[in-house]
N, C-alpha and C. Protein backbone atom coordinates (compact mmCIF):
# COMPACT_ATOMS: atom_id res chain seq x y z
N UNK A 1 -9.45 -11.64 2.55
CA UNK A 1 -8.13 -12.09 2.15
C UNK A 1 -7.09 -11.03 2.51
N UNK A 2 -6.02 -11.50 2.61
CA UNK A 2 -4.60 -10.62 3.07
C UNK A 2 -3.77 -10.21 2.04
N UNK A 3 -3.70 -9.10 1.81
CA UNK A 3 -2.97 -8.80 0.51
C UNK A 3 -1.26 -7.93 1.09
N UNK A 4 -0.19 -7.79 0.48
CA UNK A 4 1.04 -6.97 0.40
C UNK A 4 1.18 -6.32 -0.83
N UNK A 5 1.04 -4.90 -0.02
CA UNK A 5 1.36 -4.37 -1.41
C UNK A 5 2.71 -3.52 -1.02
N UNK A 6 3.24 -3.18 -2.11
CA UNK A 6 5.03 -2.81 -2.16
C UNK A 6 4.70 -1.30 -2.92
N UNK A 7 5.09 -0.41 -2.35
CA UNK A 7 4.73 1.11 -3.11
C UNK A 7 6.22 1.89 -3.09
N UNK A 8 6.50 2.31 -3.99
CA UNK A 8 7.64 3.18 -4.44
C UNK A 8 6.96 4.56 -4.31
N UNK A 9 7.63 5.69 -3.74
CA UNK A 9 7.23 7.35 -4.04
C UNK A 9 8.78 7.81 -4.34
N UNK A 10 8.36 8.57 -5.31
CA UNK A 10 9.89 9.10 -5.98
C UNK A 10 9.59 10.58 -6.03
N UNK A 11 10.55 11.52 -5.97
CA UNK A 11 10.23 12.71 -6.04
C UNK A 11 10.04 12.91 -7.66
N UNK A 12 8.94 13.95 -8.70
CA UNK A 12 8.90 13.69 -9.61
C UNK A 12 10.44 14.32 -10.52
N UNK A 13 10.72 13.68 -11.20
CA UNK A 13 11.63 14.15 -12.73
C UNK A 13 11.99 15.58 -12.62
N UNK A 14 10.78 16.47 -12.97
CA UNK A 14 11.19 17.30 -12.85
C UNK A 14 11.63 18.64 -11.61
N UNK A 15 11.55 18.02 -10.80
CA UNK A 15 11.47 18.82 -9.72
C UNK A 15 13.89 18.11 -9.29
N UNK A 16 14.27 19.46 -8.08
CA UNK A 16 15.37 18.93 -8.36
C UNK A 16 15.21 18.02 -6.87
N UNK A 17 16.82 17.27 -6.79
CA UNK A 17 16.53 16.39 -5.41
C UNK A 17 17.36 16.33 -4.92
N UNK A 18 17.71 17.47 -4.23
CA UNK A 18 19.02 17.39 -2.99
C UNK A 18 19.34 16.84 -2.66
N UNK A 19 18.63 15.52 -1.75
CA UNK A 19 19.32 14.45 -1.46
C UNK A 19 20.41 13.46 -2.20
N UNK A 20 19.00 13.48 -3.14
CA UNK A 20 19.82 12.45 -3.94
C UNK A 20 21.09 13.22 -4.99
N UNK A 21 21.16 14.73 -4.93
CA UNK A 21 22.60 15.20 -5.65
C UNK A 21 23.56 14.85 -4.73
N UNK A 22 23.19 14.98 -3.50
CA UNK A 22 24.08 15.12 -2.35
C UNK A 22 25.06 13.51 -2.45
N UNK A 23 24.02 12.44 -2.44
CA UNK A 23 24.44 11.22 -2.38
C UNK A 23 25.41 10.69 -3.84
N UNK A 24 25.19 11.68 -4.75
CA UNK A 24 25.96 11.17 -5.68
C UNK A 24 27.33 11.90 -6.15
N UNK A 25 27.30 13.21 -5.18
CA UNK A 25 28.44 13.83 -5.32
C UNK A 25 29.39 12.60 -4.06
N UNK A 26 28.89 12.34 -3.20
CA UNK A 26 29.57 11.82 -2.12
C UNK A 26 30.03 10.28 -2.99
N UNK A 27 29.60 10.02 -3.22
CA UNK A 27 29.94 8.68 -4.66
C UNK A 27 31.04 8.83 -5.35
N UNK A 28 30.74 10.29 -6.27
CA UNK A 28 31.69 10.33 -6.90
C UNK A 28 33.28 10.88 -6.31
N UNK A 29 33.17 11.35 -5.28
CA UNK A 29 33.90 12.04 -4.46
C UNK A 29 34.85 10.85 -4.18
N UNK A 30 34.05 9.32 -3.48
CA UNK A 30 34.77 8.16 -3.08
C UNK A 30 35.51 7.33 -4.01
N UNK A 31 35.45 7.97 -5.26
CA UNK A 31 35.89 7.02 -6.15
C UNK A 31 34.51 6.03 -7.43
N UNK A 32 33.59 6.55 -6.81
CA UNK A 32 32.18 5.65 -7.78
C UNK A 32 32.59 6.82 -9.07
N UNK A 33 32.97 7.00 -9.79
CA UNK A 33 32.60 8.04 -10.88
C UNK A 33 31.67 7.58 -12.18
N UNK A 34 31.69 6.16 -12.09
CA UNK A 34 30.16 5.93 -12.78
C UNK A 34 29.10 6.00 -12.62
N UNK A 35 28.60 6.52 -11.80
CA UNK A 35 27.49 6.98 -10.96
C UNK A 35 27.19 8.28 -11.33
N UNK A 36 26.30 8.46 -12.64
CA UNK A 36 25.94 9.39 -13.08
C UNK A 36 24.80 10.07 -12.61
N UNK A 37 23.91 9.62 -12.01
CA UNK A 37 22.32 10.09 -11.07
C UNK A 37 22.04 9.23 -10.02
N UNK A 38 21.48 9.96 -8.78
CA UNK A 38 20.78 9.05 -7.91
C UNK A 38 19.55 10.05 -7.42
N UNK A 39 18.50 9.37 -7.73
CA UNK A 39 17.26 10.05 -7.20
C UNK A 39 16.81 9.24 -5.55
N UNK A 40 16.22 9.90 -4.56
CA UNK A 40 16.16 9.10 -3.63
C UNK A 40 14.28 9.06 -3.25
N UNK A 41 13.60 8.45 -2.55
CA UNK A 41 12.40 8.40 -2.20
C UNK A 41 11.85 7.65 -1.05
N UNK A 42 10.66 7.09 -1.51
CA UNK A 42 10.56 6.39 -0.30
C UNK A 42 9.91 4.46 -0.48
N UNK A 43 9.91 3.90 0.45
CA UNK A 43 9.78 2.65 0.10
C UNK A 43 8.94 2.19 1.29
N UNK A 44 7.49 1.84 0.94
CA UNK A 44 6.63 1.43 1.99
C UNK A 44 6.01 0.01 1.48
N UNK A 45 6.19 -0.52 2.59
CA UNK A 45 4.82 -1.89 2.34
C UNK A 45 3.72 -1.71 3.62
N UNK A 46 3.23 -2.36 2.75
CA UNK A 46 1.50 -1.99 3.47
C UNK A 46 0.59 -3.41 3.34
N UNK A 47 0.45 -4.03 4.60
CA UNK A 47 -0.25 -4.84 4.89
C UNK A 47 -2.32 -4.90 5.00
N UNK A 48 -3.11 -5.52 3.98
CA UNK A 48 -4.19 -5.15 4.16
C UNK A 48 -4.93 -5.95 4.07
N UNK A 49 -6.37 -5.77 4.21
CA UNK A 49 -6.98 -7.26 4.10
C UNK A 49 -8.27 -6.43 3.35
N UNK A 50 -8.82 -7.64 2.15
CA UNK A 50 -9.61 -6.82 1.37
C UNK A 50 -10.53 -8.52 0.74
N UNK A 51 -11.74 -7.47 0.36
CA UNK A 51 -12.32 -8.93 -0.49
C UNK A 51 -11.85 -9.11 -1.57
N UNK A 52 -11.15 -8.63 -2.59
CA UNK A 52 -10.48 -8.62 -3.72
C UNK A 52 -9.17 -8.04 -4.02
N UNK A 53 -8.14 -8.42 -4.91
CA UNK A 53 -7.02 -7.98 -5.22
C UNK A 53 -7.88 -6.29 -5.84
N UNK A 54 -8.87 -6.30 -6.76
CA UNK A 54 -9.43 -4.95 -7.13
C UNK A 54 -9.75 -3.82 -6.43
N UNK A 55 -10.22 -4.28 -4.48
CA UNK A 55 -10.17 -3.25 -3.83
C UNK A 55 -9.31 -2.74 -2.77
N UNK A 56 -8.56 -4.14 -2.98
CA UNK A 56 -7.40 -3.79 -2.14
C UNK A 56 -6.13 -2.51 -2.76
N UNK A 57 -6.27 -3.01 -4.23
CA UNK A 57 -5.34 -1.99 -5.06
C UNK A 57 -6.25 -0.32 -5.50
N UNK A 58 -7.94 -0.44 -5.18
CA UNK A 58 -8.07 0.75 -5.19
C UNK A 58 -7.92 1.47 -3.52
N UNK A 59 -7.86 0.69 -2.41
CA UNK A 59 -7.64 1.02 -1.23
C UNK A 59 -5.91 1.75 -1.28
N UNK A 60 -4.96 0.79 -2.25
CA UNK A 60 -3.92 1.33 -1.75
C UNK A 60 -3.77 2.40 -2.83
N UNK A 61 -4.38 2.97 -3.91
CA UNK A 61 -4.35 4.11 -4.75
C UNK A 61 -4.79 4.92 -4.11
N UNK A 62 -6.35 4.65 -3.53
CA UNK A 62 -6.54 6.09 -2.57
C UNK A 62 -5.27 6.48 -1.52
N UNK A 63 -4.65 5.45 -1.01
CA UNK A 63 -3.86 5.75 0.21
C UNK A 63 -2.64 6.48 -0.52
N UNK A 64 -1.85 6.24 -1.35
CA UNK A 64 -0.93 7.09 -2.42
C UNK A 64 -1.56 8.14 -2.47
N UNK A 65 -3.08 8.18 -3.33
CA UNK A 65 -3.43 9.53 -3.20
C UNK A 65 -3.50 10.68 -2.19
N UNK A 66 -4.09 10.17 -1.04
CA UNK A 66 -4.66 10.96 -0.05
C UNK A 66 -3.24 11.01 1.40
N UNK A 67 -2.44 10.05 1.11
CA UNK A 67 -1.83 10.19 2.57
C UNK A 67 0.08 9.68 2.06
N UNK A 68 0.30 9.07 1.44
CA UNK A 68 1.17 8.38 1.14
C UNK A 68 2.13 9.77 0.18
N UNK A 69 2.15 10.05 -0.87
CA UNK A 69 2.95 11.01 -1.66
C UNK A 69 2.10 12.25 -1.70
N UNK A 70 3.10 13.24 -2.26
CA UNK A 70 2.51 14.87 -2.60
C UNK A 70 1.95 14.25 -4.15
N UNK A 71 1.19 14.52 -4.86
CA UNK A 71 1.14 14.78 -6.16
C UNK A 71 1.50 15.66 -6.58
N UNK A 72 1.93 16.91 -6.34
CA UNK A 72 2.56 18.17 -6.59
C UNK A 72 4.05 17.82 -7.15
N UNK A 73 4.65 17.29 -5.97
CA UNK A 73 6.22 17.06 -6.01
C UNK A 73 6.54 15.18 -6.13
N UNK A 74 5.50 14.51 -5.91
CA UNK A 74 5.84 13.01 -5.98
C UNK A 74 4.97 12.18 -7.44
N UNK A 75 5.78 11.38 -7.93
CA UNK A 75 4.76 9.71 -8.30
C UNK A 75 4.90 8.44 -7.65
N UNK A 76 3.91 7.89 -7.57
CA UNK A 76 4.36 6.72 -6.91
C UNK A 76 3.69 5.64 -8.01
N UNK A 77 4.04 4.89 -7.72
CA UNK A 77 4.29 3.24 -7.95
C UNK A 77 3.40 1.74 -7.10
N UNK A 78 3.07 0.91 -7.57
CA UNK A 78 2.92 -0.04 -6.79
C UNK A 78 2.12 -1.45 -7.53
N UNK A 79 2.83 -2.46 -6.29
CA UNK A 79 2.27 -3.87 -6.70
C UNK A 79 1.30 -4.24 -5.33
N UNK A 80 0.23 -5.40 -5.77
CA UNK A 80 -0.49 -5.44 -4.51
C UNK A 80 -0.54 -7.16 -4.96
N UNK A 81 -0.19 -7.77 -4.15
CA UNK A 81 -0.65 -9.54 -4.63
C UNK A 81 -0.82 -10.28 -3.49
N UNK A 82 -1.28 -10.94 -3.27
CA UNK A 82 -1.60 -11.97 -2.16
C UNK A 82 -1.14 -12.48 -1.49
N UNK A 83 -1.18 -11.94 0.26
CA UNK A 83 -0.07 -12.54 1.14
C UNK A 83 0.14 -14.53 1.01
């Protein structure tokens, strides 16, 4: 079966995130001044084919684990459901 799964990596909480200060000074700079935080990351989908929704979602945990985010500096996120 063909599964999509949708994965979020965010840099973690506590760590700081340049980018995303950068993007929200430039916000507030334009006039956004409600724009109190922007954290930035990354946004992958991942196409797979598996005998079960169970190993398709431990296929895409290993892949978060091993290749996809730092665990040091990232968490990630994700949904996996049936193309």
């Amino acid at each position: 079966m063909k599964f999509i799964a949708q994965i979020n990596v965010m840099p973690l909480k506590a760590l700081l995130d340049p980018q995303g200060k950068a993007v929200k000074t430039s916000m507030q700079n334009t006039g956004h001044k409600s724009v109190l935080d922007v954290r930035i990351g990354k946004h992958i989908t991942m196409e797979l084919e598996a005998d079960s929704k169970e190993k398709a979602e431990k296929l895409v945990e290993d892949a978060c684990k091993k290749i996809l985010s730092n665990p040091i500096m990232e968490s990630y996120e994700f949904k996996v459901k049936e193309a």
